[in-house]
Protein backbone atom coordinates (compact mmCIF):
# COMPACT_ATOMS: atom_id res chain seq x y z
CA UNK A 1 150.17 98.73 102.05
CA UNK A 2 149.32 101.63 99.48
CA UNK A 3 147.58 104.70 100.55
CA UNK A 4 144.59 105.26 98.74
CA UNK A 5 144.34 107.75 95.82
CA UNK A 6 143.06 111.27 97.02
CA UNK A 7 140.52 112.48 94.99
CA UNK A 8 140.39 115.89 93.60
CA UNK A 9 137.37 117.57 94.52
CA UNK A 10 136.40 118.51 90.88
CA UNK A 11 135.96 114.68 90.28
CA UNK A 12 133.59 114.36 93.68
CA UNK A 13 131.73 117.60 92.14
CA UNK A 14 131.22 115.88 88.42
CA UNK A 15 130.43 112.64 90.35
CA UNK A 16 127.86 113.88 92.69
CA UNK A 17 126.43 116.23 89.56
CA UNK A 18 126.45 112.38 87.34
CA UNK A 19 128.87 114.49 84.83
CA UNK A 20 131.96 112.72 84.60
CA UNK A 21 132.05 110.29 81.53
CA UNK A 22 131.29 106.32 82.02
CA UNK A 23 134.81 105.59 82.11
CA UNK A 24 135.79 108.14 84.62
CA UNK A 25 133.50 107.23 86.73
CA UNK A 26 133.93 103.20 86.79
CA UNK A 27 137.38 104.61 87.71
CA UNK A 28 136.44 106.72 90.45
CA UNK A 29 134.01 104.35 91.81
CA UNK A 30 136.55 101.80 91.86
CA UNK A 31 139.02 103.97 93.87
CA UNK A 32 135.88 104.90 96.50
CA UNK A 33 136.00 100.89 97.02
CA UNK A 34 139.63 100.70 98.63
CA UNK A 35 138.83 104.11 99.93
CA UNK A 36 136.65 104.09 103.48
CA UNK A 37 137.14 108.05 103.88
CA UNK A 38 136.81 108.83 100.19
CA UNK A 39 133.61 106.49 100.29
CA UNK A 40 132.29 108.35 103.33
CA UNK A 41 133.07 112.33 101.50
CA UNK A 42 131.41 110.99 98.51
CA UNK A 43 127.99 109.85 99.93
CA UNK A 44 128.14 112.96 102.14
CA UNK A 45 128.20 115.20 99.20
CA UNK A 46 125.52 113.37 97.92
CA UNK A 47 123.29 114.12 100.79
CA UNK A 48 124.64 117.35 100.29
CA UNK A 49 123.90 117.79 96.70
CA UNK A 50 119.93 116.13 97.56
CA UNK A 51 119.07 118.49 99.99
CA UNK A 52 120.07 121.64 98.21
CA UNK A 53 118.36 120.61 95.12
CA UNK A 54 115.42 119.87 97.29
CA UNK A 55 115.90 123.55 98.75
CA UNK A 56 115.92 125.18 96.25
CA UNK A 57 113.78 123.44 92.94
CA UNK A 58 110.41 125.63 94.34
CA UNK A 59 112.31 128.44 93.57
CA UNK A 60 114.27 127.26 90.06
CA UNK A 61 110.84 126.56 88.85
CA UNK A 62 109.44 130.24 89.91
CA UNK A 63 108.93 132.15 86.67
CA UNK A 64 110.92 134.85 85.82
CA UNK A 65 109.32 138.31 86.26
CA UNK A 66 107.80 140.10 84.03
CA UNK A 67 110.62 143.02 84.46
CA UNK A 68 113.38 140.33 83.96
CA UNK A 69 111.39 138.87 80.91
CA UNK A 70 111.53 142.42 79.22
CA UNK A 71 114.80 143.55 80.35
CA UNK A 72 116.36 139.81 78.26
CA UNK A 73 114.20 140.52 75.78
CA UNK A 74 115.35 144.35 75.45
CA UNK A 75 119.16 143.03 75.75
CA UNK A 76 119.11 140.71 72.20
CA UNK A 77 121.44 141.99 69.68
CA UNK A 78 119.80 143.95 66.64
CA UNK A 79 120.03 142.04 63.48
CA UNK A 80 121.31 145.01 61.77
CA UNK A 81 123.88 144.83 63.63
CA UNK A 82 125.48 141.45 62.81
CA UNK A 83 124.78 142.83 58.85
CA UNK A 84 126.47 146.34 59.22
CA UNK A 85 129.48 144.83 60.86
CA UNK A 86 130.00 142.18 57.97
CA UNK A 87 129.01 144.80 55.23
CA UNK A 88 131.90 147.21 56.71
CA UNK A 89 134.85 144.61 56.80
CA UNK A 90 133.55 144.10 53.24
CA UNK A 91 134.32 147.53 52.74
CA UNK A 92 137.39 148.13 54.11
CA UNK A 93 138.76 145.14 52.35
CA UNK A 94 137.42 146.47 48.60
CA UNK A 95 138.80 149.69 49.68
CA UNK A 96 142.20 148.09 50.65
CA UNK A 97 142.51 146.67 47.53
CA UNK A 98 141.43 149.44 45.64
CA UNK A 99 144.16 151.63 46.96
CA UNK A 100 146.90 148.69 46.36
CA UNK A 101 145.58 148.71 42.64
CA UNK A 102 146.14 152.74 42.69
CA UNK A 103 149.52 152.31 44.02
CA UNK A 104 150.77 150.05 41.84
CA UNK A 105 149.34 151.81 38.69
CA UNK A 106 150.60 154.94 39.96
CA UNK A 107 154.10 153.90 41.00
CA UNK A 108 155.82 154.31 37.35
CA UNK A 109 154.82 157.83 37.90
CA UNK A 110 156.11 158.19 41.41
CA UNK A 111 159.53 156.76 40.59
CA UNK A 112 159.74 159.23 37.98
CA UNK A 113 158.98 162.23 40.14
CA UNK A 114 160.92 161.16 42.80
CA UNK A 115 164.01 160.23 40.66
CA UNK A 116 164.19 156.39 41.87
């Protein structure tokens, strides 16, 4: 007789949580059928998972204080920001290719002064 297939606990997590895809969990169900103890941990982290969402949804649907509301709203990135950034890699890549254009106009002249 085979042993049953432990289950990793990630897969009870995304089973409990419904986030495992529809073919992962045909698969895992499946298993939990041959599996009396796996069967068992996976309806008791159900009950689990029920009673701490029923804990806890008062306060997930608190709103968020007025002091939290103006600190994320303080936090956003400036616009600018985003534009200045973009505008100075513009820069420094004209200004790269400015100097390579210098460079190689200039090296004739170089060479000659420097006797290459």
């Amino acid at each position: 007789m085979t042993e049953p297939t432990r289950i990793p606990d990630r897969i009870f997590n995304a089973l409990v949580d419904g986030r495992l895809s529809a073919r992962v969990e045909r698969e895992t169900r499946e298993a939990l059928e041959t599996d009396p103890q796996g069967s068992e941990r996976a309806a008791t982290w159900q009950r689990q998972s029920e009673a701490l969402h029923a804990a806890l949804a008062p306060i997930a649907r608190e709103p968020l204080p007025l002091s939290m509301m103006l600190k994320l709203r303080h936090d956003k990135p400036v616009a600018w920001h985003r534009d200045s950034t973009l505008w100075t890699y513009i820069g420094v890549f004209v200004a790269g290719i400015a100097v390579g254009l210098a460079l190689d106009l200039a090296m004739p002249t170089l060479r000659a002064l420097i006797g290459i």
